[in-house]
Protein backbone atom coordinates (compact mmCIF):
# COMPACT_ATOMS: atom_id res chain seq x y z
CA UNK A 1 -12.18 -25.33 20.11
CA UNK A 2 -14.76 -25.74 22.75
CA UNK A 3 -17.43 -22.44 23.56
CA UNK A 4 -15.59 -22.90 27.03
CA UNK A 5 -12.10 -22.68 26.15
CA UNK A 6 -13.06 -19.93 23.76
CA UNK A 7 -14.27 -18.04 26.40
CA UNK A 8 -11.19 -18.58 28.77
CA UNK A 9 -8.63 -17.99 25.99
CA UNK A 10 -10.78 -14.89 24.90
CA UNK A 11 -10.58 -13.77 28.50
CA UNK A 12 -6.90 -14.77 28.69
CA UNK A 13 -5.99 -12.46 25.43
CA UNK A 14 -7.88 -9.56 26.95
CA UNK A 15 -6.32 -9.73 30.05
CA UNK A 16 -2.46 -9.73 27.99
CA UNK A 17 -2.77 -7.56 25.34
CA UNK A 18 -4.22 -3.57 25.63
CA UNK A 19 -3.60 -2.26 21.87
CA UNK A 20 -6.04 -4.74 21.05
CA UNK A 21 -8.76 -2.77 22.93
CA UNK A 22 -7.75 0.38 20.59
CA UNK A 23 -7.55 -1.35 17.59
CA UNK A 24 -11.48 -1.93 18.37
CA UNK A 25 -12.41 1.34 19.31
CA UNK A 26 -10.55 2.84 16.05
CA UNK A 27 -12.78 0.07 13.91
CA UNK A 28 -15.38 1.76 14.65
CA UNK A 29 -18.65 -1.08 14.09
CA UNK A 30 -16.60 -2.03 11.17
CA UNK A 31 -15.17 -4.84 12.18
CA UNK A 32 -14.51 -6.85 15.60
CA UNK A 33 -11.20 -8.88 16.47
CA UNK A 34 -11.79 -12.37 17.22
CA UNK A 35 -8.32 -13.55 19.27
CA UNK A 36 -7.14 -16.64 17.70
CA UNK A 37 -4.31 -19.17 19.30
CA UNK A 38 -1.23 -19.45 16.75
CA UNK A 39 -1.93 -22.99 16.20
CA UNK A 40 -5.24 -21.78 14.40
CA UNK A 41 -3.31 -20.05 11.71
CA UNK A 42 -3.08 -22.71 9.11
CA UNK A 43 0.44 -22.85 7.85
CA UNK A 44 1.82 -20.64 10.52
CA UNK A 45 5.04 -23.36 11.46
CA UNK A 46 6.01 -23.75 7.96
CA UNK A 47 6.30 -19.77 6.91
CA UNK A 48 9.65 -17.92 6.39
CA UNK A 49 9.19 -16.31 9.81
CA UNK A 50 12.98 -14.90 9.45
CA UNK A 51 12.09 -12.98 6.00
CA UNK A 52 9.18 -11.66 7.68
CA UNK A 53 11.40 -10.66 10.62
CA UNK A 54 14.02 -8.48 8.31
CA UNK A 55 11.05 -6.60 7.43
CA UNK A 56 9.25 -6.16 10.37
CA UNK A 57 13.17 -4.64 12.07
CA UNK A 58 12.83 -2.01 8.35
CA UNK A 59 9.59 -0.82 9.98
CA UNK A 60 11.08 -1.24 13.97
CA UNK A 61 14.39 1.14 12.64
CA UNK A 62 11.90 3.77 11.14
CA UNK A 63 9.70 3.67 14.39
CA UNK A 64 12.63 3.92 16.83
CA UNK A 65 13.83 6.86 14.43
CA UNK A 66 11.08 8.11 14.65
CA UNK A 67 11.51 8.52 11.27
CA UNK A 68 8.97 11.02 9.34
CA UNK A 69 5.93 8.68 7.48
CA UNK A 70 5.64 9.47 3.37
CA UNK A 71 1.74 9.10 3.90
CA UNK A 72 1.21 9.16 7.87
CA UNK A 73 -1.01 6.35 9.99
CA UNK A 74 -2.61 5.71 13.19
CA UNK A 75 0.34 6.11 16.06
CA UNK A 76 1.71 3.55 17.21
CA UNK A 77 0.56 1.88 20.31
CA UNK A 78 3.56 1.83 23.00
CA UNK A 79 3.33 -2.03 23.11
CA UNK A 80 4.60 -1.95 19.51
CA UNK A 81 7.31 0.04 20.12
CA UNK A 82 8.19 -2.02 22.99
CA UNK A 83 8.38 -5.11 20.80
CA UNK A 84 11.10 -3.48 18.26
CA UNK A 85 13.02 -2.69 20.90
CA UNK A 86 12.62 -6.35 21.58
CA UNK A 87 13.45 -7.06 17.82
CA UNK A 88 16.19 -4.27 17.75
CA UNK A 89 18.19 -5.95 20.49
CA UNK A 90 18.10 -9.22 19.39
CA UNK A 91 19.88 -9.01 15.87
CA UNK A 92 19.43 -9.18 12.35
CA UNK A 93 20.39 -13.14 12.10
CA UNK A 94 17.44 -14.68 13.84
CA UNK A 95 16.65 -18.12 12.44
CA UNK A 96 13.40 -19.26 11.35
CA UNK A 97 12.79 -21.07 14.22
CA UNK A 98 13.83 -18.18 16.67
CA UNK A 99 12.08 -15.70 14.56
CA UNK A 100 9.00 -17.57 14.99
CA UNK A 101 9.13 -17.89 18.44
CA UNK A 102 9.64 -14.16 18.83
CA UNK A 103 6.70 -13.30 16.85
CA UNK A 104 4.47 -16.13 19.51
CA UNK A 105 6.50 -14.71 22.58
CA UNK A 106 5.37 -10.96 21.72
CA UNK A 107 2.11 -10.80 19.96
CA UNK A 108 -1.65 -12.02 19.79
CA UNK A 109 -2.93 -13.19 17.30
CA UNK A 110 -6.47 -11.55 16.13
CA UNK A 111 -8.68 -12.49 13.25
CA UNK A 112 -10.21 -9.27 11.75
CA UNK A 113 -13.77 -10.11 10.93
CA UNK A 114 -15.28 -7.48 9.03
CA UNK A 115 -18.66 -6.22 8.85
CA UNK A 116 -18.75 -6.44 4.93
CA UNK A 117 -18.45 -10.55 5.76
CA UNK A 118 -14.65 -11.35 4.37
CA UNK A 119 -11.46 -9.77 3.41
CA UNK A 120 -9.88 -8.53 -0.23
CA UNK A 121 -6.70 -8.37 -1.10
CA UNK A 122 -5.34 -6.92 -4.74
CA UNK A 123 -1.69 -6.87 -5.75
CA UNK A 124 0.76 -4.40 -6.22
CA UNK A 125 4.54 -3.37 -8.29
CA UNK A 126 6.98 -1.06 -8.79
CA UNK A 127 6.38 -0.62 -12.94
CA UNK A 128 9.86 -0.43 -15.08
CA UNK A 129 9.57 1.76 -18.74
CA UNK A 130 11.81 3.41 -20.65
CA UNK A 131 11.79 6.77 -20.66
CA UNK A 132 14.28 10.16 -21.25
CA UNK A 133 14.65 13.38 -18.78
CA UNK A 134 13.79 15.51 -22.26
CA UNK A 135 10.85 15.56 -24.00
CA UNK A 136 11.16 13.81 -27.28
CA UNK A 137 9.12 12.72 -30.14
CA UNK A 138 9.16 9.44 -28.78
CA UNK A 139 8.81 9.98 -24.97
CA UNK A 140 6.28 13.03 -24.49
CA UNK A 141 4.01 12.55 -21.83
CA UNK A 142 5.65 14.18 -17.85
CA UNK A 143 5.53 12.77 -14.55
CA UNK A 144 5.36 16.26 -12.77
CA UNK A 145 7.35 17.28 -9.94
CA UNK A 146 5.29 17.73 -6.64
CA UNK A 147 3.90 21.81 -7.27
CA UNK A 148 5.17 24.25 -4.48
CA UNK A 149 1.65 25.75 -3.86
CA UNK A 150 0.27 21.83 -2.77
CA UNK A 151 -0.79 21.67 0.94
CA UNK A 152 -1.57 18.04 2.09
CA UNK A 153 -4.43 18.05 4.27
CA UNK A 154 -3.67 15.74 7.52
CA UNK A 155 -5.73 12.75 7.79
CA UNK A 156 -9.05 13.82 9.55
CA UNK A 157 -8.79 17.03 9.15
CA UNK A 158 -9.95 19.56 7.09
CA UNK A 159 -9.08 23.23 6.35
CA UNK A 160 -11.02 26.63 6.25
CA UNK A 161 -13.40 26.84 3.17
CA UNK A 162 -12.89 23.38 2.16
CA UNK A 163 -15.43 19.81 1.81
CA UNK A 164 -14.70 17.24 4.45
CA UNK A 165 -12.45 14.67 3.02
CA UNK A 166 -10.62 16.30 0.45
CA UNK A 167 -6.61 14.95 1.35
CA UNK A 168 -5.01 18.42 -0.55
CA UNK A 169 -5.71 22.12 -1.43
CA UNK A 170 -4.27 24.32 -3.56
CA UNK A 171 -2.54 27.66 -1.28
CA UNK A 172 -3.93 30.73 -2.16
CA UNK A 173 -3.12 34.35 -1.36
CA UNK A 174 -6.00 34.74 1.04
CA UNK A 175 -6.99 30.99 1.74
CA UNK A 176 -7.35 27.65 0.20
CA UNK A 177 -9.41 26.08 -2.81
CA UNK A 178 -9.73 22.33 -4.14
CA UNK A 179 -6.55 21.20 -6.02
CA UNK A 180 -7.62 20.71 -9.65
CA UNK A 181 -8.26 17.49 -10.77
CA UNK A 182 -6.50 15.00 -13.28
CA UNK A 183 -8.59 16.11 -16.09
CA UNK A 184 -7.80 19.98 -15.38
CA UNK A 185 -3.96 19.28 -14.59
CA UNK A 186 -3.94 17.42 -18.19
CA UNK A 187 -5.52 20.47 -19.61
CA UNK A 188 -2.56 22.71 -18.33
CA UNK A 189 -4.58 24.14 -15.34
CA UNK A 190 -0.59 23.94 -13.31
CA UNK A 191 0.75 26.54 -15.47
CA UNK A 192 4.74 27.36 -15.11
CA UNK A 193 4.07 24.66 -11.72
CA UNK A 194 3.60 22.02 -14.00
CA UNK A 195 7.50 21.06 -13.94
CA UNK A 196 7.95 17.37 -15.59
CA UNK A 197 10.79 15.46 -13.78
CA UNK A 198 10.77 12.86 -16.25
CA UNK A 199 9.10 11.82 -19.89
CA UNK A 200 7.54 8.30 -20.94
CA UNK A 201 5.58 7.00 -24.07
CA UNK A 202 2.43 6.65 -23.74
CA UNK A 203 -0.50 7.94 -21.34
CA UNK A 204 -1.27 4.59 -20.18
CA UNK A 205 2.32 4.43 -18.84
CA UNK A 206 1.56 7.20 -16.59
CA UNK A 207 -1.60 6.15 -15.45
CA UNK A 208 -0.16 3.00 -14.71
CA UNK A 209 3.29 4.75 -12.62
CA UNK A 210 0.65 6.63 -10.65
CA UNK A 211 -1.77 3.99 -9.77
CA UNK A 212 1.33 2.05 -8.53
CA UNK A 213 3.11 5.49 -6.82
CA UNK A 214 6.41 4.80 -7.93
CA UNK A 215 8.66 3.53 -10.55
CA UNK A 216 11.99 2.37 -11.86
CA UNK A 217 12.58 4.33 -15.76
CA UNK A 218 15.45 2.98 -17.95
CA UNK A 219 16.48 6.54 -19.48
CA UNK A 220 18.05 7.25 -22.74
CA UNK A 221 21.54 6.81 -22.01
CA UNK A 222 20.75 3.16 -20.52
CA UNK A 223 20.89 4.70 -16.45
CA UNK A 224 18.04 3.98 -14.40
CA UNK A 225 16.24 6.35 -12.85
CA UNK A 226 14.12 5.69 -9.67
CA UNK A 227 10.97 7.62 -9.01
CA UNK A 228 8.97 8.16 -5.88
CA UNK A 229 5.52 9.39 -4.49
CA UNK A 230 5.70 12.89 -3.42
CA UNK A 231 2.15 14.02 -3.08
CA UNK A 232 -1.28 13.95 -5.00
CA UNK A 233 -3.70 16.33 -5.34
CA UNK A 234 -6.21 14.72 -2.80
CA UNK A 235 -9.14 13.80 -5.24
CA UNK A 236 -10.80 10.12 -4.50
CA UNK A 237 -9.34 7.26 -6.56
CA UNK A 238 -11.70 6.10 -9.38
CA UNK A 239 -10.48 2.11 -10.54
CA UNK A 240 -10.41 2.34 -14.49
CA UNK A 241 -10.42 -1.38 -14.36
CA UNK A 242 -13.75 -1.33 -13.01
CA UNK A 243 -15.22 1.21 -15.00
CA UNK A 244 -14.56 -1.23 -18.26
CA UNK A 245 -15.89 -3.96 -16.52
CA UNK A 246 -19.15 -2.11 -15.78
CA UNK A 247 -19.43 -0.87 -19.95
CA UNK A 248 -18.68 -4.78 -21.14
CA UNK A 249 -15.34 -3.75 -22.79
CA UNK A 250 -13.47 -6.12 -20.38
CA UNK A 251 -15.01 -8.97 -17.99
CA UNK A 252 -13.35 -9.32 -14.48
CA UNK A 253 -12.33 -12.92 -14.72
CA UNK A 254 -10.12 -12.28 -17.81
CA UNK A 255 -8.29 -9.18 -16.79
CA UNK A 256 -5.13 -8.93 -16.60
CA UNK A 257 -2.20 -5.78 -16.83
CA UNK A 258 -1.55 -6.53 -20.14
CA UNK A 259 -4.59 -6.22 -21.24
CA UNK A 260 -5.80 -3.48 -19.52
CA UNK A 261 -2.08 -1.64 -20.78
CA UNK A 262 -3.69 -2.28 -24.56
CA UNK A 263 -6.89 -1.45 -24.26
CA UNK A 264 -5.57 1.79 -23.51
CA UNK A 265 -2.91 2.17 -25.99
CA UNK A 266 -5.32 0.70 -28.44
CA UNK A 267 -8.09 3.47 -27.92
CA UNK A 268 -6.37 6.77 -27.53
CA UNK A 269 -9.23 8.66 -27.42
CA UNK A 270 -11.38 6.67 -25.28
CA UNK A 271 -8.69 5.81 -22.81
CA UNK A 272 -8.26 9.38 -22.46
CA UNK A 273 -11.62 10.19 -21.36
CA UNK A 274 -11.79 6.76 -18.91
CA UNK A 275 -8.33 7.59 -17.16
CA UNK A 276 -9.46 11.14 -16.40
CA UNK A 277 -12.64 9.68 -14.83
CA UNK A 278 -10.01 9.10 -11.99
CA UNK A 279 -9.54 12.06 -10.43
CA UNK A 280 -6.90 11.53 -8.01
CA UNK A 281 -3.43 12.87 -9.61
CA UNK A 282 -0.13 11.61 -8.45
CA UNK A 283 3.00 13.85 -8.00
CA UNK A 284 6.79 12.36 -7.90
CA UNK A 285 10.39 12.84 -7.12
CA UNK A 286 13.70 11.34 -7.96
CA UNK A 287 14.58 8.82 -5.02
CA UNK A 288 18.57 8.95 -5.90
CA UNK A 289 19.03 7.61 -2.40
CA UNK A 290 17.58 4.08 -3.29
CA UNK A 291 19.93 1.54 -4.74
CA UNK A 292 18.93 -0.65 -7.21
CA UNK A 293 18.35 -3.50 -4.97
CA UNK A 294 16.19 -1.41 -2.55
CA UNK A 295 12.33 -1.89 -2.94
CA UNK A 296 10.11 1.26 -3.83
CA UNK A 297 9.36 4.35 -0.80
CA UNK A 298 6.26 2.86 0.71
CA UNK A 299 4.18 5.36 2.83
CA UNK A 300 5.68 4.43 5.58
CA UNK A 301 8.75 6.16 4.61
CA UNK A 302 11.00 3.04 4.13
CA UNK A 303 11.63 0.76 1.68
CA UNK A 304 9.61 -2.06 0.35
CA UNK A 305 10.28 -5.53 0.65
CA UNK A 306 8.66 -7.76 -2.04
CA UNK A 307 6.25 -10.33 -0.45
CA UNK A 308 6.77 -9.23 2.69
CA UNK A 309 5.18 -5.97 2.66
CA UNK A 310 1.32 -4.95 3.18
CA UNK A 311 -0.15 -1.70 2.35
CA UNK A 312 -3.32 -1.09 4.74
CA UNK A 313 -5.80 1.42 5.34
CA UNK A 314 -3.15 4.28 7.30
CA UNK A 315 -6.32 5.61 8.48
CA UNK A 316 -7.12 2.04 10.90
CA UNK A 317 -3.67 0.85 11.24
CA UNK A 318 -0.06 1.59 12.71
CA UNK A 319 2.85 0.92 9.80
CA UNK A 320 4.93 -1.99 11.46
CA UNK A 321 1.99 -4.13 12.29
CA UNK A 322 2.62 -7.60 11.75
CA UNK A 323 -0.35 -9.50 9.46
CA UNK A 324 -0.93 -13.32 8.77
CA UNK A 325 -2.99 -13.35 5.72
CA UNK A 326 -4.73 -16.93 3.98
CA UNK A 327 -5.75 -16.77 0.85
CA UNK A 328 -4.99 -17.93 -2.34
CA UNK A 329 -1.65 -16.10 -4.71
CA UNK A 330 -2.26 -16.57 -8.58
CA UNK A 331 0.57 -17.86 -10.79
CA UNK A 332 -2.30 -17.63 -14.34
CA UNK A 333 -5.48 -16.58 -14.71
CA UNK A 334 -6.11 -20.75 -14.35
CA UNK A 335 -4.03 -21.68 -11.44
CA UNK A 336 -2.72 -20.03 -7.64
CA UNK A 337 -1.00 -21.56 -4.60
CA UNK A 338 -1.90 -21.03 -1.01
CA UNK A 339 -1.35 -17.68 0.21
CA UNK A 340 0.02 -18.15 4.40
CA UNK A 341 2.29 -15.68 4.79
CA UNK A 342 3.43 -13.08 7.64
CA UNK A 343 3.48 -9.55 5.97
CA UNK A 344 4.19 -6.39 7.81
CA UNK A 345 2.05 -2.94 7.27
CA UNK A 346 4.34 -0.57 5.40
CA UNK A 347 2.12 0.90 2.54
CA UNK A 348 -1.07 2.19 1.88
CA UNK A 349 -3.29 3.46 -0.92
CA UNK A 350 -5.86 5.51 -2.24
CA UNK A 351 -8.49 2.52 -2.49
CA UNK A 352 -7.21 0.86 -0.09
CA UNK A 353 -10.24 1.21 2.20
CA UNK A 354 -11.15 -0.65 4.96
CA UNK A 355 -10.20 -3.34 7.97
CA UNK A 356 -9.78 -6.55 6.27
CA UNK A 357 -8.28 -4.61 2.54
CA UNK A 358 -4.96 -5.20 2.10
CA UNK A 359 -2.37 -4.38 -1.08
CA UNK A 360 0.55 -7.25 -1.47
CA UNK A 361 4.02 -5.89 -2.87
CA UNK A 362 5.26 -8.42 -5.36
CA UNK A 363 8.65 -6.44 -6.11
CA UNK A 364 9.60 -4.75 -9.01
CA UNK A 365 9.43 -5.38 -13.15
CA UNK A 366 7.09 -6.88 -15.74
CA UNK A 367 7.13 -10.52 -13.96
CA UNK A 368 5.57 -8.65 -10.58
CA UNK A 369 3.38 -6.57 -12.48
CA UNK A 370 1.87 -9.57 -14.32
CA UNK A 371 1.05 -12.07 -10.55
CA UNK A 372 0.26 -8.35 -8.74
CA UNK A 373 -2.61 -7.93 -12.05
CA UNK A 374 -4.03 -10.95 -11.06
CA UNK A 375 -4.80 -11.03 -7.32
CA UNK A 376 -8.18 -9.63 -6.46
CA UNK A 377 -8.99 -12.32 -3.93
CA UNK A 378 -10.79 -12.62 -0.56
CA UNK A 379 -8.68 -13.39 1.88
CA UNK A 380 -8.30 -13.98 5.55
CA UNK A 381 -6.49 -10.86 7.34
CA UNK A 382 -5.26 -11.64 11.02
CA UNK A 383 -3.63 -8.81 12.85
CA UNK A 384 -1.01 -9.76 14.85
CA UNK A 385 -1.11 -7.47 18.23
CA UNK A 386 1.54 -6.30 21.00
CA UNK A 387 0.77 -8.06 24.16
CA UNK A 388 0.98 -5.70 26.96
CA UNK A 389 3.53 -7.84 29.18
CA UNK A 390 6.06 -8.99 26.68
């Protein structure tokens, strides 16, 4: 594309779209939007553009619901609610073809160009062990129950007494103090409010179910019980992963799940000392309102859909944001196919932290958890935004 027609179809996109201009101002210097034509997003004709629009109508429901947000993020901009109303009246049984054409009648494309020079995107699963409501020889290590004397902190705020940027404080009588930490909560500092909702076998397990937020646990009596996010206790997310790297037990090229789910069954003691290094601590509830073929809660409140939904940083983006991303999607450790895809922003996470930082749902089970332990790839992250007049 020529500087001049740059210029006129940079002009052209300002002049259309408006959430565009606070997408920039919430960036903050840490990135700028470039506004791109859809022809310049390389596979864009030949994506599933009707799978992408089921999801994106999950997220439009929720909005128009106004639906409370597990984990909230920024508001959305009216032109996005516009749009699902858009999406909302025009049905469920789009074809591909239509589908795309809705997406290009209704949004602008923007590449997100951040200051740290390129994207990253990791993967993510909904983990499946077995696992028994009582504590057994065999399965004796508690997801715990979200405690009643929690208080999640509001994102950007802070409360009396308390460091800026702790997410959750533990209610007391006359105030508030920090919410202990993984290591303390191990060490029984809960007390009676330590109430397990659920047992599995091994600490690495755990660590693994709250890393991931949620989980699917095939119970005793051959049920399965679904489990859901339901709070953590606001410490900053340390990656275990890269903690091995950094002492030479592991190198970064090589790692996968599996191995990082031996290592820590292998060294008991050790593990034990690395996993509380993270002190972020994850709380949980039964989601009995999910049926088996429903994706895990994702922070936006709604079910996720695998390959199809994008956990961003809530604190920078609106959930129901449409996002092209190009990349690469690993099938080994040896080989990957291209990653263009339309995902929609329905998650987020503890580390993931910035513009261009994405999280890709690859579903549920061992298979997912084995591609989602192998993507730590920059990619290309293009935000797809409302135009004003659509």
């Amino acid at each position: 594309m020529s500087h001049a027609r740059r210029v006129v179809f940079g002009c052209l996109a300002w002049a259309l779209t408006v959430s565009a201009t606070d997408a920039a101002s919430t960036l903050k210097g840490r990135a700028h939007l470039e506004p791109l034509p859809f022809s310049a997003l390389k596979g864009w004709d030949e994506d599933d553009h009707a799978a992408a629009f089921q999801a994106f109508l999950r997220s439009c429901r929720s909005l128009e619901a106004q639906s409370s947000e597990l984990r909230p993020a920024q508001k959305p901009h009216a032109g996005l609610l516009a749009v699902c109303r858009k999406a909302l009246s025009a049905g469920s049984s789009l074809s591909k073809d239509e589908a795309r054409r809705f997406f290009e009648a209704h949004f602008q494309p923007y590449s997100i160009v951040p200051a740290s020079g390129e994207g990253f995107l990791t993967g993510y699963y909904e983990p499946e062990f077995q696992g028994s409501r009582e504590k057994t020889a065999i399965y004796s290590v508690p997801l715990l129950a979200r405690p009643d004397d929690l208080v999640t902190i509001p994102q950007g705020e802070t409360l009396p007494g308390l460091e800026a940027g702790l997410q959750a404080a533990r209610r007391l009588p006359n105030g508030y103090e920090p919410y202990p930490d993984r290591a303390a909560i191990e060490s029984g500092a809960l007390g009676s409010r330590a109430k397990a909702l659920v047992y599995v076998r091994e600490p690495g397990e755990a660590f693994i179910i709250h890393v991931q937020g949620s989980t699917r646990i095939r119970l005793t009596d051959g049920s399965v019980m679904r489990v859901a996010y339901a709070g953590r206790n606001g410490h900053p997310y340390t990656s275990i992963g890269r903690l091995l790297v950094e002492r030479g037990e592991m190198d970064l090229e090589s790692m996968t799940l599996e191995k990082l789910m031996g290592w820590l069954k292998d060294h008991p003691e050790p593990a034990r000392e690395l996993m509380r290094r993270n002190r972020s601590y994850i709380f949980f509830r039964e989601a009995d309102e999910l049926s088996p073929q429903d994706g895990p809660i994702g922070g936006a409140g709604i079910p996720l859909v695998p390959g199809r939904s994008l956990a961003v940083d809530r604190s920078l983006w609106a959930y129901g944001l449409p996002f092209w991303l190009e990349g690469q999607l690993p099938l080994s450790l040896e080989s990957a196919e291209p990653l263009q895809r339309l995902m929609i922003a329905q998650d987020t996470g503890s580390a993931i932290v910035g513009p261009a930082r994405g999280d890709f749902f690859f579903g549920s089970g061992e298979a997912a958890g084995t591609r989602a332990g192998l993507l730590r790839h920059a990619t290309r992250f293009v935000v797809l935004q409302p135009k004003a007049r659509s």
